[in-house]
Protein backbone atom coordinates (compact mmCIF):
# COMPACT_ATOMS: atom_id res chain seq x y z
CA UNK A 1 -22.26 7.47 -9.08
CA UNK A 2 -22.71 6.96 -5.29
CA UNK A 3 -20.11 4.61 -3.56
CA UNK A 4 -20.64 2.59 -0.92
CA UNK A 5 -17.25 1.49 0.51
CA UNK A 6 -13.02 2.16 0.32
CA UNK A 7 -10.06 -0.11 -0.29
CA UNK A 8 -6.72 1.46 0.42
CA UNK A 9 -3.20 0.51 -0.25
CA UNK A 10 -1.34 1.41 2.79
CA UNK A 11 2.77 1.95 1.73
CA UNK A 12 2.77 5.74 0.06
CA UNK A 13 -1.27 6.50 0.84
CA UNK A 14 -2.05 5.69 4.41
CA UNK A 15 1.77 6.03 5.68
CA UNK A 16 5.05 6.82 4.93
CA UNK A 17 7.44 4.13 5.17
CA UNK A 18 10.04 4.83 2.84
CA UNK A 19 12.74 5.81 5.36
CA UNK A 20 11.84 2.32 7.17
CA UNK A 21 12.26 0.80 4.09
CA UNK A 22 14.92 2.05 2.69
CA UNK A 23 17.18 1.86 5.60
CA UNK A 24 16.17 -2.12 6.28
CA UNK A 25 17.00 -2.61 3.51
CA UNK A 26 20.29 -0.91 3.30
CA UNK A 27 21.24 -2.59 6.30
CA UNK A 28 20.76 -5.79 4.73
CA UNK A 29 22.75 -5.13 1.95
CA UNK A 30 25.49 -3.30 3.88
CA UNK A 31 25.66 -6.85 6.02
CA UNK A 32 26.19 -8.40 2.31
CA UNK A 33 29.20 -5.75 1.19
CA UNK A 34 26.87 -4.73 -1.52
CA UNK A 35 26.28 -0.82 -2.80
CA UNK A 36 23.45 0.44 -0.92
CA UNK A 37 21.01 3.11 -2.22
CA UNK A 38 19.63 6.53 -1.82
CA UNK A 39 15.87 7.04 -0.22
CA UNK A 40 14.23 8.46 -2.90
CA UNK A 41 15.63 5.53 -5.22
CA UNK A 42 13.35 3.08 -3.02
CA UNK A 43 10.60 5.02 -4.32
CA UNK A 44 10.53 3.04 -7.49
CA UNK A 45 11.74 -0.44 -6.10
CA UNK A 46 9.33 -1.08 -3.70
CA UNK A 47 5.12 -2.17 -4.71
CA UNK A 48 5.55 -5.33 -5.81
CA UNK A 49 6.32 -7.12 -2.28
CA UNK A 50 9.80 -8.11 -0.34
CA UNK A 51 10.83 -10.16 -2.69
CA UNK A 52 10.83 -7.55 -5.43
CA UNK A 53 12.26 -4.84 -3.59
CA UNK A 54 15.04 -7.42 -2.50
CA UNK A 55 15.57 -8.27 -6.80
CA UNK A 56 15.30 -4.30 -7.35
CA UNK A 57 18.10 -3.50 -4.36
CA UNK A 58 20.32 -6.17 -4.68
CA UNK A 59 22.89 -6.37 -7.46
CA UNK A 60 21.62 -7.51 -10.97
CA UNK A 61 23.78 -10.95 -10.92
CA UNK A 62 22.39 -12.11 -7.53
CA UNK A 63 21.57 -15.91 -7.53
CA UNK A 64 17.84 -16.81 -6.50
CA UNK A 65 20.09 -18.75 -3.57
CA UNK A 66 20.85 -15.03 -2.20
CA UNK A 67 18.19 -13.67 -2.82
CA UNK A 68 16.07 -16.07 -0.57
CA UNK A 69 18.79 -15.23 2.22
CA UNK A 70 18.22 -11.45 1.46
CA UNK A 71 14.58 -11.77 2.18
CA UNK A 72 14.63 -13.54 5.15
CA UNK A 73 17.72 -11.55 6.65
CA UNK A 74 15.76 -7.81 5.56
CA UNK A 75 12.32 -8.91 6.37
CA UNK A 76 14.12 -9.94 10.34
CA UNK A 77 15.45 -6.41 10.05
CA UNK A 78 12.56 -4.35 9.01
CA UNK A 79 10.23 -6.18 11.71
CA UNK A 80 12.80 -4.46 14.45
CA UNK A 81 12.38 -0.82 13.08
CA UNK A 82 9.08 -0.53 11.04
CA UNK A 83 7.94 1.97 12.98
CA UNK A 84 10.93 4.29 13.92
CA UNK A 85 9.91 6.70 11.21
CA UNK A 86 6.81 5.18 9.73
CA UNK A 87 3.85 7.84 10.04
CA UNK A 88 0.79 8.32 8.50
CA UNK A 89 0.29 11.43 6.21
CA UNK A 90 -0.72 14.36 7.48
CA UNK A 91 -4.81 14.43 6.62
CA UNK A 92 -4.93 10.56 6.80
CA UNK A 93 -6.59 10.07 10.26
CA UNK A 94 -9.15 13.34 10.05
CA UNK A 95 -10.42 11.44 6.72
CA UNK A 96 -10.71 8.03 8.32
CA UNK A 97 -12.53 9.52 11.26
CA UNK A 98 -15.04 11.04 8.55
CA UNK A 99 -15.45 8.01 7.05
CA UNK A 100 -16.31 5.98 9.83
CA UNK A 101 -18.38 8.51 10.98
CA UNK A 102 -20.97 7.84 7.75
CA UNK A 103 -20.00 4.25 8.67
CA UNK A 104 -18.53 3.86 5.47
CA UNK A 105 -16.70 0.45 5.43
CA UNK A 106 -12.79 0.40 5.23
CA UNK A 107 -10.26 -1.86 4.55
CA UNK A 108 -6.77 -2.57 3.46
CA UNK A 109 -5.11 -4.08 0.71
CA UNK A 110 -1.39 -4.02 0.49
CA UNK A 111 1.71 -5.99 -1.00
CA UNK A 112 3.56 -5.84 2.26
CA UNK A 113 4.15 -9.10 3.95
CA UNK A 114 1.22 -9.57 6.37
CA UNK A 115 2.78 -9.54 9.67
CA UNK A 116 4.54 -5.86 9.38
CA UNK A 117 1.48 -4.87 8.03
CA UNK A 118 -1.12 -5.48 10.54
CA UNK A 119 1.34 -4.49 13.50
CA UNK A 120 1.95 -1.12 11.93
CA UNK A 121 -1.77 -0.57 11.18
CA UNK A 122 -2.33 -1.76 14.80
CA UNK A 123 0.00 0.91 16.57
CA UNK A 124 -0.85 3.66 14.01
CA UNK A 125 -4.45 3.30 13.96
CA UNK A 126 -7.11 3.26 16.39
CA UNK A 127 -8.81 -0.04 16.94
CA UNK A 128 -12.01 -0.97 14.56
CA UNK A 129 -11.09 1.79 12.17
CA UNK A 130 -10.73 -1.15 8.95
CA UNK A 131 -12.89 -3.80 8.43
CA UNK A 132 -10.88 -5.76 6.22
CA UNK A 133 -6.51 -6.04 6.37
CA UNK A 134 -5.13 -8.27 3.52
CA UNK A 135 -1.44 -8.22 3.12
CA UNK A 136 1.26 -10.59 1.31
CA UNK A 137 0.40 -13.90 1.58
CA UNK A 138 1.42 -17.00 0.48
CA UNK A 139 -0.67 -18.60 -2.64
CA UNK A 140 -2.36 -15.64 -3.00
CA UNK A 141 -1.45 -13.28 -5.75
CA UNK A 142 0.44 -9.69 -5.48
CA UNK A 143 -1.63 -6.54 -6.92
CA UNK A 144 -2.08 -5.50 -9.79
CA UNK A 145 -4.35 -9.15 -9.59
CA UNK A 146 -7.41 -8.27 -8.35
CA UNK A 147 -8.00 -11.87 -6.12
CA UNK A 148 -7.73 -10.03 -3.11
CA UNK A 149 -9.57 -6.93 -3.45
CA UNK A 150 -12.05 -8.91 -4.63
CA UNK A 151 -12.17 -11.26 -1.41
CA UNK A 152 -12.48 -8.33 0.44
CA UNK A 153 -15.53 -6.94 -1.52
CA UNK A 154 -17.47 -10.23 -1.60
CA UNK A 155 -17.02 -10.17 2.38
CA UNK A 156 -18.24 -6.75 2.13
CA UNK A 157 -21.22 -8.09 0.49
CA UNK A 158 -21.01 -4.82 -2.01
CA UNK A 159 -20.48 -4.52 -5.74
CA UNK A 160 -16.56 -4.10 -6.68
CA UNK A 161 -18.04 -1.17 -8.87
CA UNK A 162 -19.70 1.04 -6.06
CA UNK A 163 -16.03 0.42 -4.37
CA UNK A 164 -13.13 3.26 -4.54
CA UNK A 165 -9.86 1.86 -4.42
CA UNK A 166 -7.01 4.46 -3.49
CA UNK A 167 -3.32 4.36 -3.90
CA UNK A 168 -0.14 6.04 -5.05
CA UNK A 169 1.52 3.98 -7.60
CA UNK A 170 0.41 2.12 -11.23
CA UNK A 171 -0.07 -1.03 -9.34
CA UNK A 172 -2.66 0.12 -7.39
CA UNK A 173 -4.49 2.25 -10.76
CA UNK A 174 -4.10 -1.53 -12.28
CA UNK A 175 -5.40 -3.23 -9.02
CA UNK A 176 -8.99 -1.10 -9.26
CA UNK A 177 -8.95 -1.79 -13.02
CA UNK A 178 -8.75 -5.50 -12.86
CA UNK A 179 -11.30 -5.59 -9.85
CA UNK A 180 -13.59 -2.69 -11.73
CA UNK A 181 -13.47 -0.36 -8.79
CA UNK A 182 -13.00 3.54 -8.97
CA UNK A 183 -9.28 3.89 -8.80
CA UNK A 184 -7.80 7.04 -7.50
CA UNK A 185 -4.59 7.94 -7.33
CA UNK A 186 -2.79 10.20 -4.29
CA UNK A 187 0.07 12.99 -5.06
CA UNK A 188 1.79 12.82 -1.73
CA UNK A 189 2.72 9.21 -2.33
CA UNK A 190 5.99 7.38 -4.13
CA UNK A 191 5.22 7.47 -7.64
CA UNK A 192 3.76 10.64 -9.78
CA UNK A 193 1.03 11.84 -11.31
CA UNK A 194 1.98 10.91 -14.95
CA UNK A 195 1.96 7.16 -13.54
CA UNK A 196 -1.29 7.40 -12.28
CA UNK A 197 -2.87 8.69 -14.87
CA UNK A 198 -0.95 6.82 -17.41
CA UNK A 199 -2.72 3.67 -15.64
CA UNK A 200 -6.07 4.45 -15.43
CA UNK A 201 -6.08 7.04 -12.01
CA UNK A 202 -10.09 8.43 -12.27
CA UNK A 203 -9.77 10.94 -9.92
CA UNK A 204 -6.47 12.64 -8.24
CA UNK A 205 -6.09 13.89 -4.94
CA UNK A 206 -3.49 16.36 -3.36
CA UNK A 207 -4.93 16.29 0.08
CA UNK A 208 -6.80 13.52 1.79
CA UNK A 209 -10.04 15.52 2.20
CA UNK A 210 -10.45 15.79 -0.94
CA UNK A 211 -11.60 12.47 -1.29
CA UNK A 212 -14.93 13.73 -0.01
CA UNK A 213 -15.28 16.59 -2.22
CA UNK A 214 -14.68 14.55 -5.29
CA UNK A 215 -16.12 11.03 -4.95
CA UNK A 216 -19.80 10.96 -3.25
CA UNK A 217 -20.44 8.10 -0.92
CA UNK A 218 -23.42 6.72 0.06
CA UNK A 219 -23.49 7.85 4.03
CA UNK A 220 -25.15 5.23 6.04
């Protein structure tokens, strides 16, 4: 099979963000008196949006009330450091490069609320590099519901099943599932590689460049 085009996630495959993460929203809950948490434990809370991650962090008896408050009050404090030690992986921009250079189209689609996510793929990325940036938005539904990836294909004008869809966690291997793309799963990410293949994960990659040694692409 020959694909034509790539959908990535962006939070564990195209950059590391946990630090950011993690220490927004640490802040946020040190501002509330509440425990705060270790790094790595962010690694299973966030994926599913803010509002999750603010459910996962925050104490188990939090009203909804609180939790609204949380949201706002971390989302404020993760637009003012997002990109102190946000990077992308080491490998990500060589592979981009090769992709655009068979003008294969890109694009993202991510769970992150919309605004952080196009000003960190803005600063991080060169200019043109995706096609297509869908994050969080209102009255559209989170991944692992393929509406969005979807959108993006049909603006693509190219079958969901000659698209790759790459990510690090079981709601990404669930995302290409519902939307019948070619999910693979990345090791340097948050989650494992028992979750990914657990959830359907095709094809695994260590590296980025091994994208191109295991999936073919149609090179235009």
């Amino acid at each position: 099979m020959q694909y034509k085009a790539v959908i990535f996630d962006l939070d564990g495959t195209l950059i590391d963000s946990l630090a950011d993460l993690a220490d927004s929203a640490n802040i946020m809950l040190t501002e509330y008196g509440y425990p705060t948490h270790e790094v790595k434990d962010y690694r299973l809370m966030v994926g599913n949006g803010s509002r999750m991650l603010m459910k996962r962090c925050l104490p188990k008896e939090t009203s909804e009330k609180i939790i609204d408050e949380a949201l706002a009050k971390y989302k404020k404090i993760y637009e003012s450091r997002f990109l102190e030690k946000t990077r992308s992986y080491d490998g990500i921009l060589e592979l981009l490069k090769e992709l655009k250079a068979d003008a294969i189209p890109l694009a993202i689609c991510t769970n992150k609320h919309n605004k952080a996510a196009h000003t960190i793929v803005e600063v991080l990325f060169e200019k043109q590099t995706f096609d297509y940036l869908i994050g969080e938005r209102e009255g559209i539904p989170r991944k692992p519901d393929p509406t969005a990836v979807l959108e993006i294909a049909q603006d693509m004008k190219i079958r969901p099943e000659e698209i790759v869809y790459i990510g690090d966690s079981m709601i990404d291997m669930k995302t290409a599932l519902n939307a019948n793309m070619l999910p693979v799963g990345v090791l340097w990410g948050f989650r494992d590689q028992k979750e990914l293949e657990e959830n359907g994960a095709k094809v695994l990659l260590e590296h980025p460049a091994e994208l191109l040694e295991k999936v073919e692409f149609v090179k235009n």
